[in-house]
N, C-alpha and C. Protein backbone atom coordinates (compact mmCIF):
# COMPACT_ATOMS: atom_id res chain seq x y z
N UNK A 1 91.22 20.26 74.35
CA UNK A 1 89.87 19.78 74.21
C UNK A 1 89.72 18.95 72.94
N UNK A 2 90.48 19.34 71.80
CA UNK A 2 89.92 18.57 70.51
C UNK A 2 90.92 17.29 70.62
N UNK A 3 91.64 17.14 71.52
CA UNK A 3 92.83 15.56 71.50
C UNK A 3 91.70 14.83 72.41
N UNK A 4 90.97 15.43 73.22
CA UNK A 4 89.95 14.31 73.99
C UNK A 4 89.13 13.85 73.17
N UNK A 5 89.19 14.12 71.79
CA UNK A 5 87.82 13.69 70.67
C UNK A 5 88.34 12.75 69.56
N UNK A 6 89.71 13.02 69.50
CA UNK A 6 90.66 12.09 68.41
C UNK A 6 90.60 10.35 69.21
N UNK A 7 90.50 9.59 68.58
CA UNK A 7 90.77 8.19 68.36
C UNK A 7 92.17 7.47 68.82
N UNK A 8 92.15 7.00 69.73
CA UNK A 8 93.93 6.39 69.42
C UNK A 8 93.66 4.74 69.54
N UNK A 9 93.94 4.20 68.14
CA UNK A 9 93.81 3.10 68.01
C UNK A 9 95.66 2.52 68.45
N UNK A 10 95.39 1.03 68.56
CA UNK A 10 96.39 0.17 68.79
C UNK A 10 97.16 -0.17 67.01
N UNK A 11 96.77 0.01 66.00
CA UNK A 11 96.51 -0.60 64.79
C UNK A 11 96.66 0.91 63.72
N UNK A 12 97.65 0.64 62.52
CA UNK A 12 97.06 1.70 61.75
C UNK A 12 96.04 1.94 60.20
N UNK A 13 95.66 2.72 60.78
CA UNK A 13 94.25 2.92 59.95
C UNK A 13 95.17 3.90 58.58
N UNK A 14 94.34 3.33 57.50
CA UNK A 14 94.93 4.01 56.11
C UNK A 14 94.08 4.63 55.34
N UNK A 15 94.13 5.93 54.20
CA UNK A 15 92.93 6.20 53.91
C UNK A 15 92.51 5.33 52.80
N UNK A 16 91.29 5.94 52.39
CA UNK A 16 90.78 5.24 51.56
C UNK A 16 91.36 4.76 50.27
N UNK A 17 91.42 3.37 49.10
CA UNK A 17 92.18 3.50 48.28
C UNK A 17 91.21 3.57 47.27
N UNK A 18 91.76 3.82 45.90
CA UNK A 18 90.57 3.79 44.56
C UNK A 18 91.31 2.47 43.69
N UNK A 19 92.08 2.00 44.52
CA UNK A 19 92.46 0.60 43.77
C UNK A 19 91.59 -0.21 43.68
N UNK A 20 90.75 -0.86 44.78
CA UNK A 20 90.06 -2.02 44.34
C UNK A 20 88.74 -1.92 43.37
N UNK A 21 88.08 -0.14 42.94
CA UNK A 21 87.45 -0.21 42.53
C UNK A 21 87.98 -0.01 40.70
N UNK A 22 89.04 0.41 40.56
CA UNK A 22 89.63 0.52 39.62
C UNK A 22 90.04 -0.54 38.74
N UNK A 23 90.57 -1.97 40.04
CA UNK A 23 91.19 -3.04 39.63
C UNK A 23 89.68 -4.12 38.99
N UNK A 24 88.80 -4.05 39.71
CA UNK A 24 87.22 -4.59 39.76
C UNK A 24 86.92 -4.07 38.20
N UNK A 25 87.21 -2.66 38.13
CA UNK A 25 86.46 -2.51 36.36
C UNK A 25 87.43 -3.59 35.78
N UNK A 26 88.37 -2.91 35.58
CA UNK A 26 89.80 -3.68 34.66
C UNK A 26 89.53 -4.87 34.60
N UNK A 27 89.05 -5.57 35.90
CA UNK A 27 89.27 -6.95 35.90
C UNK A 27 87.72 -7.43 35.01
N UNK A 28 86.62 -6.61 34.94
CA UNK A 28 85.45 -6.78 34.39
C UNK A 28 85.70 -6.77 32.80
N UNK A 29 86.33 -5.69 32.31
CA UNK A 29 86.39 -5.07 31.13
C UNK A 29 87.21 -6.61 30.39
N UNK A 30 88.67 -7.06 31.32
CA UNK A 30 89.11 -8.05 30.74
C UNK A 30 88.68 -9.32 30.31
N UNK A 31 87.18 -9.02 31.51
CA UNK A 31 86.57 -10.68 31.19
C UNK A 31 85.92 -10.65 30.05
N UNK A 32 85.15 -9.61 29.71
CA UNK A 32 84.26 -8.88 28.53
C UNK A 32 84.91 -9.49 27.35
N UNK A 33 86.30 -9.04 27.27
CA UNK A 33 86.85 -9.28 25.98
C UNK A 33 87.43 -10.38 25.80
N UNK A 34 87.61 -11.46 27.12
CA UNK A 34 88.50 -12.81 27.07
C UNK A 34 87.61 -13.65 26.33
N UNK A 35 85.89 -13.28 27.42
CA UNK A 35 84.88 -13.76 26.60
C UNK A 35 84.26 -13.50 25.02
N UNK A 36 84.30 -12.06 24.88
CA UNK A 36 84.09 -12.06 23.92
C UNK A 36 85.29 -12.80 22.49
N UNK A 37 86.42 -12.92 22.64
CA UNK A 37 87.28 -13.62 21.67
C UNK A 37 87.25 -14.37 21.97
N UNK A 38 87.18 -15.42 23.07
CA UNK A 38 86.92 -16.72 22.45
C UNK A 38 85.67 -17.30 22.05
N UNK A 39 84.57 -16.68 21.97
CA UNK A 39 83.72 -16.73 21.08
C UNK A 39 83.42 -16.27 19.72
N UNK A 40 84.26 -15.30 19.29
CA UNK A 40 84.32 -14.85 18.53
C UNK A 40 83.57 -13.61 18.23
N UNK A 41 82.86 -12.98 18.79
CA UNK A 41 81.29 -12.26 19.29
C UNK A 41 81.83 -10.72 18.31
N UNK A 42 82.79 -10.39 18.37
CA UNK A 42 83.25 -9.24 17.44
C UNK A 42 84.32 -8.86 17.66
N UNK A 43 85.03 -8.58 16.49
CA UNK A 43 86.81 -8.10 16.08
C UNK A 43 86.94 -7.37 16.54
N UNK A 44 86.98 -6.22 17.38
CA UNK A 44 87.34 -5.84 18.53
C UNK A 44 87.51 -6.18 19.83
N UNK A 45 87.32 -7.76 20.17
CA UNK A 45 87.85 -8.64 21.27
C UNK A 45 88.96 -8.24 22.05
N UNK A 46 90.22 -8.79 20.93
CA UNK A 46 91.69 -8.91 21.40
C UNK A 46 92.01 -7.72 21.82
N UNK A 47 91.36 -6.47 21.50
CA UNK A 47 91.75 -4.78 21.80
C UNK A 47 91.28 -4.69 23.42
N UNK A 48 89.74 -5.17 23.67
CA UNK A 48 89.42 -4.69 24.80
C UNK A 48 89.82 -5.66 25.81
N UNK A 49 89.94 -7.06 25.38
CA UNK A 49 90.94 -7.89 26.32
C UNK A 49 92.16 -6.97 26.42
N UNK A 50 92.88 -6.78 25.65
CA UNK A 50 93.77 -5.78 25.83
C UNK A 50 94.31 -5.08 27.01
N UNK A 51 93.40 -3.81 26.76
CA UNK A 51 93.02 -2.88 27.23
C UNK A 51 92.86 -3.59 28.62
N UNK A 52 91.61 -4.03 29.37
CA UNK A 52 91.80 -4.74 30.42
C UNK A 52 92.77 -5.29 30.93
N UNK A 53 93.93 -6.12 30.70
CA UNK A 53 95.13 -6.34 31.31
C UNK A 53 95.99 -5.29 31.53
N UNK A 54 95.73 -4.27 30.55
CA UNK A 54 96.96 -3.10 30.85
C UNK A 54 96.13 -2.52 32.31
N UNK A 55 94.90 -2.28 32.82
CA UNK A 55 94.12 -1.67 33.52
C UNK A 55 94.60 -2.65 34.92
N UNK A 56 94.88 -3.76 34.76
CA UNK A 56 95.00 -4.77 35.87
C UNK A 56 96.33 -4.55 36.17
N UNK A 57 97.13 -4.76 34.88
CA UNK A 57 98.51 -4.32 35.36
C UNK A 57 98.73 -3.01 36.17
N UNK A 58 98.12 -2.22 35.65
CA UNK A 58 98.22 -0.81 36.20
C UNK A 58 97.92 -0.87 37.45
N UNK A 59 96.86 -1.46 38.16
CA UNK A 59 96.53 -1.63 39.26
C UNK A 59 97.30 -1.95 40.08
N UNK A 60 98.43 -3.13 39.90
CA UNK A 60 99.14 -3.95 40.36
C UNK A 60 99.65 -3.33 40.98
N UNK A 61 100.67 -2.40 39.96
CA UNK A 61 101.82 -1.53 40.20
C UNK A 61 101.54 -0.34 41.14
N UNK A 62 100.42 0.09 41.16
CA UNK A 62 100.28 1.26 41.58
C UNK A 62 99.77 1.01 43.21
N UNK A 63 98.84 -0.20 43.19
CA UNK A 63 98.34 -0.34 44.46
C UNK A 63 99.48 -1.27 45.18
N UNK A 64 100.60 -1.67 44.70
CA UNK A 64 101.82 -2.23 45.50
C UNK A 64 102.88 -1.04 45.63
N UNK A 65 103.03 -0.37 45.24
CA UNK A 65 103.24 1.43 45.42
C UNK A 65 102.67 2.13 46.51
N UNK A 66 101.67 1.55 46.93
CA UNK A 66 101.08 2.49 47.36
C UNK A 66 101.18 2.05 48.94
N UNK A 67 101.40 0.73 49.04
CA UNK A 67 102.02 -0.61 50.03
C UNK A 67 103.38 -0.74 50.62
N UNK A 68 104.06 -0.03 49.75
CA UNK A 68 105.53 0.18 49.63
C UNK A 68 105.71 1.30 50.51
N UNK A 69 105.01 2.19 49.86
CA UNK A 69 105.09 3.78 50.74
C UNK A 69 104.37 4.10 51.72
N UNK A 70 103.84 2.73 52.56
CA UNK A 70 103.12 2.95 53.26
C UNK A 70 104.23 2.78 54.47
């Protein structure tokens, strides 16, 4: 009775990922600070640009990982 209620698609379905919302901050946080140093806006720029690329990188790796093992 409960296989007459399951789905059978042609296509496979994957669960949900927390990459694109992860990669979306990172990629926000980086603009924050690209913008803020080249304006000069405050010496803590180059840190949170920083910081943002490592967050993007991270993304990269992990959500092509995750592509890999799929």
């Amino acid at each position: 009775m409960a296989e007459a209620h399951t789905k059978h698609h042609d296509y496979h379905l994957v669960d949900p990922s927390p990459w694109p919302v992860i990669g979306s901050i990172s990629a926000f946080i980086m603009a924050v600070g690209a913008i803020g140093w080249m304006h000069k806006m405050y010496n803590g720029a180059p840190v949170v640009f920083g910081i943002g690329v490592l967050g993007v990188a991270y993304t990269m790796i992990g959500w092509w990982r995750d592509v890999i093992n799929e």
